[in-house]
N, C-alpha and C. Protein backbone atom coordinates (compact mmCIF):
# COMPACT_ATOMS: atom_id res chain seq x y z
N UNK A 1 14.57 -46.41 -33.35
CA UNK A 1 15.61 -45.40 -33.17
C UNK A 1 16.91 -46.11 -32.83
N UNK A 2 18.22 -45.56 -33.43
CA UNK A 2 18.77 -46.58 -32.98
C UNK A 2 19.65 -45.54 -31.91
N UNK A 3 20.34 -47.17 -31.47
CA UNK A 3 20.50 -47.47 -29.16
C UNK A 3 21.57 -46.54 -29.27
N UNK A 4 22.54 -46.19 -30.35
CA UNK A 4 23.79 -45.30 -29.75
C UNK A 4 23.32 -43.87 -30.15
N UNK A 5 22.34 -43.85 -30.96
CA UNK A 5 22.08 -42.36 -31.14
C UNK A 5 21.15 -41.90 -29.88
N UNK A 6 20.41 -42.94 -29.51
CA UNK A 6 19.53 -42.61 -28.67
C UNK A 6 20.62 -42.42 -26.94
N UNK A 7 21.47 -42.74 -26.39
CA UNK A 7 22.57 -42.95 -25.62
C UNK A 7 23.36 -41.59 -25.55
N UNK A 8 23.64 -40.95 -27.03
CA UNK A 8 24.24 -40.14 -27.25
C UNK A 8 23.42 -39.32 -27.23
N UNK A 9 22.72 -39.12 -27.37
CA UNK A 9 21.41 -37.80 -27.16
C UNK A 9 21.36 -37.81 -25.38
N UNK A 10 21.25 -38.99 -24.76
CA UNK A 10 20.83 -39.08 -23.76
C UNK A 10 22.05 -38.59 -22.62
N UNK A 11 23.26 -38.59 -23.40
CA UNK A 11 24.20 -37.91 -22.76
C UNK A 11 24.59 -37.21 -22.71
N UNK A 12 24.25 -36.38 -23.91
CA UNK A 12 24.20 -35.03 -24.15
C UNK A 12 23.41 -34.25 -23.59
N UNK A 13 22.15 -35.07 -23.16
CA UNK A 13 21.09 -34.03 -22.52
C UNK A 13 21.71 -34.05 -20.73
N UNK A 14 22.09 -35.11 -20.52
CA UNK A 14 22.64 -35.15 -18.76
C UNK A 14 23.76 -34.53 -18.76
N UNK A 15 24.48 -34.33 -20.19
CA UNK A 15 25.65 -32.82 -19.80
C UNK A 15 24.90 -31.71 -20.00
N UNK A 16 23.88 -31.44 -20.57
CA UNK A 16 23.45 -29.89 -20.47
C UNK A 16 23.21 -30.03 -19.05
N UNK A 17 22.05 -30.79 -18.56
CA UNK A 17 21.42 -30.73 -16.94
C UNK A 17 22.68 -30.62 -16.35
N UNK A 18 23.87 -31.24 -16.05
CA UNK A 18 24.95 -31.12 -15.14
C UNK A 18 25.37 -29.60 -15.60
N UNK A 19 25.10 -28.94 -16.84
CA UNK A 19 25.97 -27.87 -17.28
C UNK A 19 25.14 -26.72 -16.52
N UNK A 20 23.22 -27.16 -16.76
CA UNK A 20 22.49 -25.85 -16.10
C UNK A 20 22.81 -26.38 -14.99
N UNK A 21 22.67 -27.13 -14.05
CA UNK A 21 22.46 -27.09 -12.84
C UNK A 21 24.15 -26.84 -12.34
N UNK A 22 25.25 -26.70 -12.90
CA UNK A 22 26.03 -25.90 -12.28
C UNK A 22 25.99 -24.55 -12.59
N UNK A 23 25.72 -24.16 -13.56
CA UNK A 23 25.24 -22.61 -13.99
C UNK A 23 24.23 -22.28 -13.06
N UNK A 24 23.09 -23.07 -13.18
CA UNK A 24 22.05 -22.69 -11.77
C UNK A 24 22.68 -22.60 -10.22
N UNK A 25 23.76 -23.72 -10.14
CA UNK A 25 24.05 -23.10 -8.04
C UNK A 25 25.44 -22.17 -8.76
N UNK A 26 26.24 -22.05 -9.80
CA UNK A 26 26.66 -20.85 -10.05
C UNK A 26 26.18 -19.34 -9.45
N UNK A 27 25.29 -19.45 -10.38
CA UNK A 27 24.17 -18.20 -10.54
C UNK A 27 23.78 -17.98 -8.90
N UNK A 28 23.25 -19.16 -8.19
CA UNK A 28 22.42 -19.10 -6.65
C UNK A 28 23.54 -18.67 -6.28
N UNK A 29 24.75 -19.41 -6.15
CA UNK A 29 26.24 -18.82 -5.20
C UNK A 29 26.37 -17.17 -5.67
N UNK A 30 26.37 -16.90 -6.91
CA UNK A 30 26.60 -14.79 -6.66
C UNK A 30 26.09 -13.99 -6.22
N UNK A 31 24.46 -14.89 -6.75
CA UNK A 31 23.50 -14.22 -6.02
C UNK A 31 23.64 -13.74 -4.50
N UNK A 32 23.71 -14.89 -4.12
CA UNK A 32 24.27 -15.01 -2.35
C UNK A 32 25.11 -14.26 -1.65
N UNK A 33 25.83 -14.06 -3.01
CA UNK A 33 27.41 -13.62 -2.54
C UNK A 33 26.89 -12.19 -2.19
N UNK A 34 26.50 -11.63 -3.92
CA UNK A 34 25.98 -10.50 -4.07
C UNK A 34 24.67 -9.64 -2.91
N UNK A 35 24.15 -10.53 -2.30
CA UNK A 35 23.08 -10.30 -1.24
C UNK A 35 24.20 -10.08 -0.07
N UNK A 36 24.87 -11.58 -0.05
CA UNK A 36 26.25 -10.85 0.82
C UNK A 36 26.53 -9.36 1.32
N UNK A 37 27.35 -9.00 -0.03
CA UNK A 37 28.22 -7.83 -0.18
C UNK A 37 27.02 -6.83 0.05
N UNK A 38 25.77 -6.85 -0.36
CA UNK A 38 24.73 -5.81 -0.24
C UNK A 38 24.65 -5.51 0.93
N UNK A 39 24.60 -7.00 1.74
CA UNK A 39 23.80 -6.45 3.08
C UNK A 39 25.49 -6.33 4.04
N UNK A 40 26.02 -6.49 3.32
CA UNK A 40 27.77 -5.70 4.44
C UNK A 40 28.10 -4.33 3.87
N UNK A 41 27.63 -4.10 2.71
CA UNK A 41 27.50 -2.91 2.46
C UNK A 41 26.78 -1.82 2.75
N UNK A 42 25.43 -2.50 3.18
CA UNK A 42 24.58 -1.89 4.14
C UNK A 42 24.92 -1.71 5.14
N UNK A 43 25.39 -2.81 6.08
CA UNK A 43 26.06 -2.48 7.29
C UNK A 43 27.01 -1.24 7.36
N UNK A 44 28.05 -1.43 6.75
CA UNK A 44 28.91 -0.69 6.82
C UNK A 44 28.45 0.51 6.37
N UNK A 45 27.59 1.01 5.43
CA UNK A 45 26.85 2.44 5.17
C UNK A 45 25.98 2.44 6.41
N UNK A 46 25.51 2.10 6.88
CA UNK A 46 24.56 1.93 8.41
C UNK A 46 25.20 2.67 9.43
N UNK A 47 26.66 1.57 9.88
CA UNK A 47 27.25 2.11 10.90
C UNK A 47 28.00 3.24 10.27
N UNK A 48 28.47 3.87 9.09
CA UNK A 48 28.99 4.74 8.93
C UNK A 48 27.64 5.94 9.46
N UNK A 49 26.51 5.64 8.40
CA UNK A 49 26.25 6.81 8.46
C UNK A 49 25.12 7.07 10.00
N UNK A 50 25.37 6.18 11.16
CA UNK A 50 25.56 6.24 12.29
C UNK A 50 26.86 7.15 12.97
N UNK A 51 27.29 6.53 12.65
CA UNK A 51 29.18 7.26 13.56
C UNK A 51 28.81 8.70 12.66
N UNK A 52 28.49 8.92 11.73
CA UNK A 52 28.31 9.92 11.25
C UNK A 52 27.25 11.43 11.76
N UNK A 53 26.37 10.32 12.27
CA UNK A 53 25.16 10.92 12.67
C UNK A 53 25.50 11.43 14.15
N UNK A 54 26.06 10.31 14.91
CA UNK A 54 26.94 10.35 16.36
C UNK A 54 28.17 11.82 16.45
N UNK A 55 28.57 11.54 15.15
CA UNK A 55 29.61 12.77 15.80
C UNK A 55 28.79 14.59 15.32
N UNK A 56 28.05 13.82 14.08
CA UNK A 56 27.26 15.13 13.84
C UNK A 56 26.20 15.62 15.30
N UNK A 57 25.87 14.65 15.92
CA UNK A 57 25.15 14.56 17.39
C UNK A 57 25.95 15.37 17.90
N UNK A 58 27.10 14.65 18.17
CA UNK A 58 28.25 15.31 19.48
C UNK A 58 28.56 16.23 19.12
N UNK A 59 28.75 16.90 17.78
CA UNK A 59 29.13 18.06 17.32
C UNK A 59 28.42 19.10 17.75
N UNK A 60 26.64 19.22 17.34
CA UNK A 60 25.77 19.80 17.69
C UNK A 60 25.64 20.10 18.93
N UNK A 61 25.98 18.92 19.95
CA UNK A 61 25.82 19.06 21.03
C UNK A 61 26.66 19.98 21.85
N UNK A 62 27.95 19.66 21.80
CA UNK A 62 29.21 20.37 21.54
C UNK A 62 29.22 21.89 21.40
N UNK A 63 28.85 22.26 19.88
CA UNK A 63 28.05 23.73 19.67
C UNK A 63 26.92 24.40 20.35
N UNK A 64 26.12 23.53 21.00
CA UNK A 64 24.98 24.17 21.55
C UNK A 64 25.21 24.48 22.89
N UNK A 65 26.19 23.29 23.75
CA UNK A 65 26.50 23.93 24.67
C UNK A 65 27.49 24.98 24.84
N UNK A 66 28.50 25.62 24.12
CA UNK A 66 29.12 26.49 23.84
C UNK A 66 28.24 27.92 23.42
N UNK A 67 27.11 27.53 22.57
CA UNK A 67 26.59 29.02 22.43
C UNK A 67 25.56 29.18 23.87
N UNK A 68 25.38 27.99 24.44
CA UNK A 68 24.59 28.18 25.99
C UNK A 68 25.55 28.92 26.59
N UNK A 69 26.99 28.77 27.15
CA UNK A 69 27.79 28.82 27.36
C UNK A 69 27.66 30.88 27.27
N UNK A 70 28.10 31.17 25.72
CA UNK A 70 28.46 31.91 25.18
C UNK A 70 26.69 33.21 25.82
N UNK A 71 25.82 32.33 25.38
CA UNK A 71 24.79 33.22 25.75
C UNK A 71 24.85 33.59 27.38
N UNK A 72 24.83 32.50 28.10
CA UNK A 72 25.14 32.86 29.45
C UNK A 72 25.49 33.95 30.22
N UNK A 73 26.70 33.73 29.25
CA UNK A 73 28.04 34.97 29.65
C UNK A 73 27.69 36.56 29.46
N UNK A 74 26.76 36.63 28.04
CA UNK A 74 26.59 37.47 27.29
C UNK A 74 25.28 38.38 28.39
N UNK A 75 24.57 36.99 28.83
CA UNK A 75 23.33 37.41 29.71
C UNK A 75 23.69 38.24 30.69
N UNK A 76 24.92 37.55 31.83
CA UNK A 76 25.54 37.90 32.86
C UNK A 76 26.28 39.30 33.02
N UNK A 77 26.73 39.17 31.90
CA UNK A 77 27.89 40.89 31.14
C UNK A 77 26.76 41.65 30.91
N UNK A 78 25.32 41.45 30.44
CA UNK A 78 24.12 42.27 29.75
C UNK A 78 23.66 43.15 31.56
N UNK A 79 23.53 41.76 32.49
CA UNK A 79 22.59 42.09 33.66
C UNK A 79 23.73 42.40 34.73
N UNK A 80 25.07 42.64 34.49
CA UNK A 80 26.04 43.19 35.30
C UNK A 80 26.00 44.68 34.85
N UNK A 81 26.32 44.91 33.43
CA UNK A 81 26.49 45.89 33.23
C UNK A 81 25.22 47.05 33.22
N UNK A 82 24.16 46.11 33.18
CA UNK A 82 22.46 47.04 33.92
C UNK A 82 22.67 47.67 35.07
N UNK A 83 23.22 46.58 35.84
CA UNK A 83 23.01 46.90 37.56
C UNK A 83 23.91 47.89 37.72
N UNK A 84 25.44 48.19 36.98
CA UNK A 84 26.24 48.83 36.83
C UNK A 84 25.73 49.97 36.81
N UNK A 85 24.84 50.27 35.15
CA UNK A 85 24.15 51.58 34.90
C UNK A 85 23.10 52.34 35.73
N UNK A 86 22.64 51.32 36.67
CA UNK A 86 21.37 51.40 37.40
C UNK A 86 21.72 51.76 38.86
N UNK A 87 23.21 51.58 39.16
CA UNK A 87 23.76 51.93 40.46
C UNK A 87 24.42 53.63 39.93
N UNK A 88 25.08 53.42 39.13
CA UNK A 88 25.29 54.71 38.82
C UNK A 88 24.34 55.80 38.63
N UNK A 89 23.21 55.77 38.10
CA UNK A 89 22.21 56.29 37.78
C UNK A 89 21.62 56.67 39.40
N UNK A 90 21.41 55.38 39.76
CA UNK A 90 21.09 55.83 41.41
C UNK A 90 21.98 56.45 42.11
N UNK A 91 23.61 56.59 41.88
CA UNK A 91 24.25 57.63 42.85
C UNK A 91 24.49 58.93 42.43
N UNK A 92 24.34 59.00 41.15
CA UNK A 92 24.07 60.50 40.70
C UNK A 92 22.94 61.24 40.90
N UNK A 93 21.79 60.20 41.28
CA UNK A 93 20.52 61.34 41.73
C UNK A 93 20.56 61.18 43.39
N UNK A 94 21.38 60.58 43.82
CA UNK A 94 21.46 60.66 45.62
C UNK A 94 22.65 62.14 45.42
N UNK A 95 23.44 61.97 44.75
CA UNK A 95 24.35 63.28 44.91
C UNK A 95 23.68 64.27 44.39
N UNK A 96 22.82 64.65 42.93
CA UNK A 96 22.46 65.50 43.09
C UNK A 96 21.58 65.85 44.26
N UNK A 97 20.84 65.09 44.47
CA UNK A 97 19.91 65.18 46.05
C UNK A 97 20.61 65.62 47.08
N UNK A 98 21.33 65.17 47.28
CA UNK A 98 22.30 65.88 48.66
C UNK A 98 22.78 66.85 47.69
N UNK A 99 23.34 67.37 46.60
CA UNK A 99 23.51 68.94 46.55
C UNK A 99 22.55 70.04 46.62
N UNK A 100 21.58 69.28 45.80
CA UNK A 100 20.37 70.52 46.23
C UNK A 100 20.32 70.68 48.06
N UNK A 101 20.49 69.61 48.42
CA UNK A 101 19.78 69.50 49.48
C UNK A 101 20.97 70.85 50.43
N UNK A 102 22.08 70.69 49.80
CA UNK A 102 23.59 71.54 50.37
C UNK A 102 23.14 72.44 49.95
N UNK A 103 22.57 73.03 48.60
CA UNK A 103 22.56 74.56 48.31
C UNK A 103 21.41 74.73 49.08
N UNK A 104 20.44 74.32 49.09
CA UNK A 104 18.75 74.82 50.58
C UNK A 104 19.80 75.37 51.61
N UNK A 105 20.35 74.69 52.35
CA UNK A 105 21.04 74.63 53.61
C UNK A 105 22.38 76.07 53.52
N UNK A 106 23.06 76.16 52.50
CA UNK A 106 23.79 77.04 52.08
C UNK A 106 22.68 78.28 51.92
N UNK A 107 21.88 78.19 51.42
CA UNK A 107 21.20 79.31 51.13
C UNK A 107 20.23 80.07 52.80
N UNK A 108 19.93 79.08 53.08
CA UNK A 108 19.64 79.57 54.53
C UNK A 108 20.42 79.96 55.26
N UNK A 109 21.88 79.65 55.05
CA UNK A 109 22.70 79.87 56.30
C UNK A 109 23.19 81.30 55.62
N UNK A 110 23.43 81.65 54.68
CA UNK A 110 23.31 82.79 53.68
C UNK A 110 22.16 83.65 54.41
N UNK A 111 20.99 83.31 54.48
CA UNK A 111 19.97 84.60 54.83
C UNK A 111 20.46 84.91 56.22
N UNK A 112 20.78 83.73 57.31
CA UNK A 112 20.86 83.86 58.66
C UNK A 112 22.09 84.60 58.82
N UNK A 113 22.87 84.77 57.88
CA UNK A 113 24.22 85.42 57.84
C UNK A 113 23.99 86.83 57.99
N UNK A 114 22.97 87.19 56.62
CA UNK A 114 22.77 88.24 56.44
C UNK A 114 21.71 88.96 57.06
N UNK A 115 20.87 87.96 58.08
CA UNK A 115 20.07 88.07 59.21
C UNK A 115 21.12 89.04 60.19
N UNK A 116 22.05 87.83 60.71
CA UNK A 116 23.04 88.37 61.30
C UNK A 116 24.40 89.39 61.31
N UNK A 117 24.26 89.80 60.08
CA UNK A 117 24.92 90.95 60.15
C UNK A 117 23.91 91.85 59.98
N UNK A 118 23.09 92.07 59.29
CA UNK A 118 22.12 93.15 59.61
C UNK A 118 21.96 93.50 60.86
N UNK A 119 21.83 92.67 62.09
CA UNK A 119 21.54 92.82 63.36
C UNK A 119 22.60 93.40 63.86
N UNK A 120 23.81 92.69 63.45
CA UNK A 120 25.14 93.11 63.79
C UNK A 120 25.35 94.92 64.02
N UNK A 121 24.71 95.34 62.28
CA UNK A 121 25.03 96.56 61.72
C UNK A 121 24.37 97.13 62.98
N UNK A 122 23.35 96.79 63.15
CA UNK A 122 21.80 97.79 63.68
C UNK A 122 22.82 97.59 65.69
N UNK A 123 23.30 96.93 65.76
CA UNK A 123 23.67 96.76 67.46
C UNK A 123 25.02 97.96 66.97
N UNK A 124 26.07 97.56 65.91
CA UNK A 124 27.02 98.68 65.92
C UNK A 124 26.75 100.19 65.86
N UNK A 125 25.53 100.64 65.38
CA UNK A 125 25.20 101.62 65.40
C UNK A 125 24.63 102.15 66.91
N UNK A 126 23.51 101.63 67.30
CA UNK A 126 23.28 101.49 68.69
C UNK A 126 24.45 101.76 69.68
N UNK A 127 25.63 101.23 69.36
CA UNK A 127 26.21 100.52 70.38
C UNK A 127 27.60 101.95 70.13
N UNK A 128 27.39 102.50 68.96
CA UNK A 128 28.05 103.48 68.55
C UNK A 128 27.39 104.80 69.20
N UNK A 129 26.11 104.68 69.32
CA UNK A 129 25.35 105.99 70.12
C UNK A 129 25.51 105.69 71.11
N UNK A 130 25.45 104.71 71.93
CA UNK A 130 25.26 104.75 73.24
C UNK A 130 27.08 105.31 73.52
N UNK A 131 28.28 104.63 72.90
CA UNK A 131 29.17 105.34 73.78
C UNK A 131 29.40 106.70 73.01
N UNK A 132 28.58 107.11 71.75
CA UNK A 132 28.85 109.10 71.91
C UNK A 132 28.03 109.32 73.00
N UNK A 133 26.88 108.96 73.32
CA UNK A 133 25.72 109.02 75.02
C UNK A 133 26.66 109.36 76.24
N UNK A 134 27.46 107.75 76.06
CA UNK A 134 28.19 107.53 77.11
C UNK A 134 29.78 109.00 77.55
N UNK A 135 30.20 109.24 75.85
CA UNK A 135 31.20 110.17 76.23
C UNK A 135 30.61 111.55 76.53
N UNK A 136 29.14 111.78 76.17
CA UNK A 136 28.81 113.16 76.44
C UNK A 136 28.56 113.38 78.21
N UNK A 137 27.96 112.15 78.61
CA UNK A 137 27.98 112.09 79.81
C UNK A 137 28.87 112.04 80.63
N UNK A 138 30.03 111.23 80.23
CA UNK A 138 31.22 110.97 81.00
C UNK A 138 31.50 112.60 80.90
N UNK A 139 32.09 113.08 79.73
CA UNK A 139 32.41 114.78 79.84
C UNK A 139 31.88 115.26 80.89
N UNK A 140 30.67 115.38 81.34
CA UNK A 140 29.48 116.14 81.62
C UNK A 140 30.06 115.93 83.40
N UNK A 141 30.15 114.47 83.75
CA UNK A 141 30.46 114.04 84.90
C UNK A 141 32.06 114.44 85.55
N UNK A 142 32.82 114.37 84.60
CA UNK A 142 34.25 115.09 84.47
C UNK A 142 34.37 116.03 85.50
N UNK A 143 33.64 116.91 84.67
CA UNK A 143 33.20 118.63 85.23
C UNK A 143 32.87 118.67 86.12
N UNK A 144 31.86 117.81 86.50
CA UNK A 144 31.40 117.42 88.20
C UNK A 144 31.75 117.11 89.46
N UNK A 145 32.51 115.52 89.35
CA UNK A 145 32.76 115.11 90.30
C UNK A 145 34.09 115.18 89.70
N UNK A 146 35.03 115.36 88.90
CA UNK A 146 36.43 115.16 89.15
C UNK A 146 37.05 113.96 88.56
N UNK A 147 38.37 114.02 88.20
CA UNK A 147 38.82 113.09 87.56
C UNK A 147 39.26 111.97 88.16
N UNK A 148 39.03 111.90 89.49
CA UNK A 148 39.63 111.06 90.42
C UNK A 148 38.31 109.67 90.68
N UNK A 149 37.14 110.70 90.52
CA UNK A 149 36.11 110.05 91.03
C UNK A 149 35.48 108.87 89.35
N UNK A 150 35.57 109.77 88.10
CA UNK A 150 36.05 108.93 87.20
C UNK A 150 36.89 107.97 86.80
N UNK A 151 37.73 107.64 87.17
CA UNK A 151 38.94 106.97 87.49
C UNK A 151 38.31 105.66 87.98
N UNK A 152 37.48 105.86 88.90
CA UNK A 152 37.48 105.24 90.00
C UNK A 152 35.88 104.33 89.83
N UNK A 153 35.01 104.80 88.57
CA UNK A 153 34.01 104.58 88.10
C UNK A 153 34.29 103.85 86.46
N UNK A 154 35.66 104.27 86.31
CA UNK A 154 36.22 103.51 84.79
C UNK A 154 36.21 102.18 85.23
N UNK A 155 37.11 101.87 86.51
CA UNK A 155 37.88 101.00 86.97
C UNK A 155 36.51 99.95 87.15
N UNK A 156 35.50 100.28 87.80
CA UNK A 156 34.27 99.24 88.11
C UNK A 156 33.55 99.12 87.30
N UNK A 157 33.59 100.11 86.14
CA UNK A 157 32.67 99.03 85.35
C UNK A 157 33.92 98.19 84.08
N UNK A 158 34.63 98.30 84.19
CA UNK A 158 35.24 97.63 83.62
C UNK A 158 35.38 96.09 83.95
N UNK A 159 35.43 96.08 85.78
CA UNK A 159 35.71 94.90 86.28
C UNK A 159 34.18 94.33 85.89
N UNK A 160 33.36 95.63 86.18
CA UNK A 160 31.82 94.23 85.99
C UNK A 160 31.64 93.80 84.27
N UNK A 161 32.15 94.61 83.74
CA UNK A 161 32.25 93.94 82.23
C UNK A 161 33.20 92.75 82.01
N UNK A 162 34.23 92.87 83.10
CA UNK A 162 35.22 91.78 82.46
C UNK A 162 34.17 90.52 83.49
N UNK A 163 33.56 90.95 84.44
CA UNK A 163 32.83 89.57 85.58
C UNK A 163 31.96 89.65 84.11
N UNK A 164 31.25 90.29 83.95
CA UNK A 164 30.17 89.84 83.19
C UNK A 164 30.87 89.12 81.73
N UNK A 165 31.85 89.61 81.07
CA UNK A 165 31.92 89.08 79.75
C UNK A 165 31.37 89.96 78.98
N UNK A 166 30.25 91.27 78.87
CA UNK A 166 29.48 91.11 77.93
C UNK A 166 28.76 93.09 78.49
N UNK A 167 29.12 93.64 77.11
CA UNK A 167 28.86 95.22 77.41
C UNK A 167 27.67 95.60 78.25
N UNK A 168 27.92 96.33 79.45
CA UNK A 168 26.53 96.74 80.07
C UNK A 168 25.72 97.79 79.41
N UNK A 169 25.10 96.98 78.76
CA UNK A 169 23.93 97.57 77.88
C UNK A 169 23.18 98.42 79.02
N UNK A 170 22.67 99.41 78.70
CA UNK A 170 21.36 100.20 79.19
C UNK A 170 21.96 100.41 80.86
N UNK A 171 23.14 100.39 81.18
CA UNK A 171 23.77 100.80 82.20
C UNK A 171 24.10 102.15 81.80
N UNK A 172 24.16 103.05 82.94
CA UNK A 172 24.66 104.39 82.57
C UNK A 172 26.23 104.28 83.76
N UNK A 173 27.39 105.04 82.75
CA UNK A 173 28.48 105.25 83.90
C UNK A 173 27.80 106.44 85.25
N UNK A 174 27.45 107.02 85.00
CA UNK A 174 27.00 108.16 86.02
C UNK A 174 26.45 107.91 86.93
N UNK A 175 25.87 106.25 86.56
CA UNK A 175 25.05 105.88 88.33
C UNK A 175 25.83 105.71 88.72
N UNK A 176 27.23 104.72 88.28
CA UNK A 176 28.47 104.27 88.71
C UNK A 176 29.22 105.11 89.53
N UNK A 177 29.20 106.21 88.80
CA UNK A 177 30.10 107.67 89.12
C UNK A 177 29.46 108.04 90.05
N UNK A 178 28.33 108.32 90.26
CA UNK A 178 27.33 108.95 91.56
C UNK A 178 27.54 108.34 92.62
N UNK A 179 27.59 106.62 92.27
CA UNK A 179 27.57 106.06 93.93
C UNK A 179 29.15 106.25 94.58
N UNK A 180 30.41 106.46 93.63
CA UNK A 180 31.61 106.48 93.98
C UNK A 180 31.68 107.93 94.59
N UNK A 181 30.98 109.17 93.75
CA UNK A 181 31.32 110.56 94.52
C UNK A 181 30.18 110.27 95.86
N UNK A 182 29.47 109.58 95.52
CA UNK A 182 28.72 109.87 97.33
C UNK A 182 29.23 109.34 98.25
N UNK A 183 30.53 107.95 98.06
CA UNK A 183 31.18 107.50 99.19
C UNK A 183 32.38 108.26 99.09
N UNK A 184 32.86 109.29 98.33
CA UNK A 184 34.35 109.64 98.29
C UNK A 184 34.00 110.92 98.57
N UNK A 185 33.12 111.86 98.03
CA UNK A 185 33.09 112.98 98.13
C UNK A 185 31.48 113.47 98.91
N UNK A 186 30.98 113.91 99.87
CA UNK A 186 30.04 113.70 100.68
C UNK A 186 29.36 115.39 99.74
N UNK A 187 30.60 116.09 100.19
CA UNK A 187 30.40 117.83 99.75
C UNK A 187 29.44 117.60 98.17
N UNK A 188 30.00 117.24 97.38
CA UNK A 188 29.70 117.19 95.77
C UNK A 188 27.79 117.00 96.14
N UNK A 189 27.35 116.51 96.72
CA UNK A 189 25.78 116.53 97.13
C UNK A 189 25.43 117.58 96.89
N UNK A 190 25.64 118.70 97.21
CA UNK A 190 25.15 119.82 96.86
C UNK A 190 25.42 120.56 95.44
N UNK A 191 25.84 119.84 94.66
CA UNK A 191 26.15 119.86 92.90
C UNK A 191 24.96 119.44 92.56
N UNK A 192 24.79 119.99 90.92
CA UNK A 192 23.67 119.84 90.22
C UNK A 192 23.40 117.67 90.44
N UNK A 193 22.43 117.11 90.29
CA UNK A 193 21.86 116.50 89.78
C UNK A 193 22.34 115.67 88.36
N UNK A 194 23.18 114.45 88.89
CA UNK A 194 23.87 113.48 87.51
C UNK A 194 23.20 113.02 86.63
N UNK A 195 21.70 112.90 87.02
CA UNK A 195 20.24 112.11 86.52
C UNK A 195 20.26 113.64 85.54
N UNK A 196 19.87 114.47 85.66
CA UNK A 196 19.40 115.92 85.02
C UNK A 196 21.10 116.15 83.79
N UNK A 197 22.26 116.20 84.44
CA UNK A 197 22.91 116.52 83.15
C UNK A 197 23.14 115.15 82.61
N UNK A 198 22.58 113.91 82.34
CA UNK A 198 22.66 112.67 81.74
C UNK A 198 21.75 112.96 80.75
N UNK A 199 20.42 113.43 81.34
CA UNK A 199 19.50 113.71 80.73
C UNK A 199 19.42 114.96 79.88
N UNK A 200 20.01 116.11 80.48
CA UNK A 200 20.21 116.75 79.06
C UNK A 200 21.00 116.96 78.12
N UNK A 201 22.42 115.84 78.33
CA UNK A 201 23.30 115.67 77.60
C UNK A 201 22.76 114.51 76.41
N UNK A 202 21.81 113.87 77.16
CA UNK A 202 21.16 112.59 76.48
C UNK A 202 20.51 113.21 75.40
């Protein structure tokens, strides 16, 4: 073979090897590079979609305590405005309770009224006979002992009504009148009997 062809082949083949083996750490260097940029690209998609995740966190968090917040309030306004309905509710059946309880009490004092004027009526009538009683007798006594001795029997029972306050029931003027003509007039003793025309004036 001859020496310059063989030389020239042989240098041709140590420029391909110098040509792959810079094409080969070519190729290794992009690679590298490219693994590089991957894994900073990763990073940076990493921490993005971290900070991402972080504020979507804080966001959530953010929102949840606001509708805690919001429910809270909603709870508080729900169980205020219960107690509200539930106090009201309770003072409208204490008032109706005390009104019934006012009309019972009204209504009794109503019968005792009408207790008491009935009684009233029944004493005015009474109390209306006894002085026509009283004027038939007084007349009766007139005739008797004199107007002086009446006078004088007006005058005391008046004072014992005004000592007493209070009408002498079931008193007759004529005892009154009797004991005044027996100290004023001694004679009149021998006149009818004040007991007898009381009694049949009665």
């Amino acid at each position: 073979m001859d020496p310059t062809l063989t030389a020239a082949v042989i240098s041709a083949l140590g420029g391909i090897v110098t040509i792959v083996g810079w094409l080969a750490k070519r190729h290794i260097q992009l690679i590298n590079n490219m693994e590089k940029r991957i894994e900073d690209d990763r990073k940076d998609r990493v921490e993005q979609l971290q900070k991402a995740a972080d504020q979507a966190k804080a966001q959530a968090l953010k929102e949840a305590e606001q509708a805690k917040e919001l429910a809270t309030k909603a709870a508080e306004k729900a169980l205020r405005e219960a107690a509200e309905k539930q106090a009201q509710i309770e003072l409208n059946e204490a008032m109706i309770s005390a009104l019934r309880q006012q009309g019972e009490e009204l209504r009794v004092i109503v019968m005792e009224l009408r207790s008491l004027r009935a009684g009233q009526d029944r004493m005015a009538i009474a109390l209306d006979h006894e002085v026509s009683r009283m004027d038939v007798v007084t007349e009766a006594m007139e005739n008797v002992v004199g107007e002086d001795v009446m006078e004088q029997a007006r005058a005391t029972v008046q004072r014992r009504e005004a000592q007493n306050g209070i009408m002498l029931q079931g008193e007759r003027v004529d005892s009154v009148a009797a004991a005044h003509s027996r100290r004023s007039r001694p004679s009149l003793s021998s006149q009818p009997s004040l007991d007898r025309i009381s009694g049949t004036h009665g």
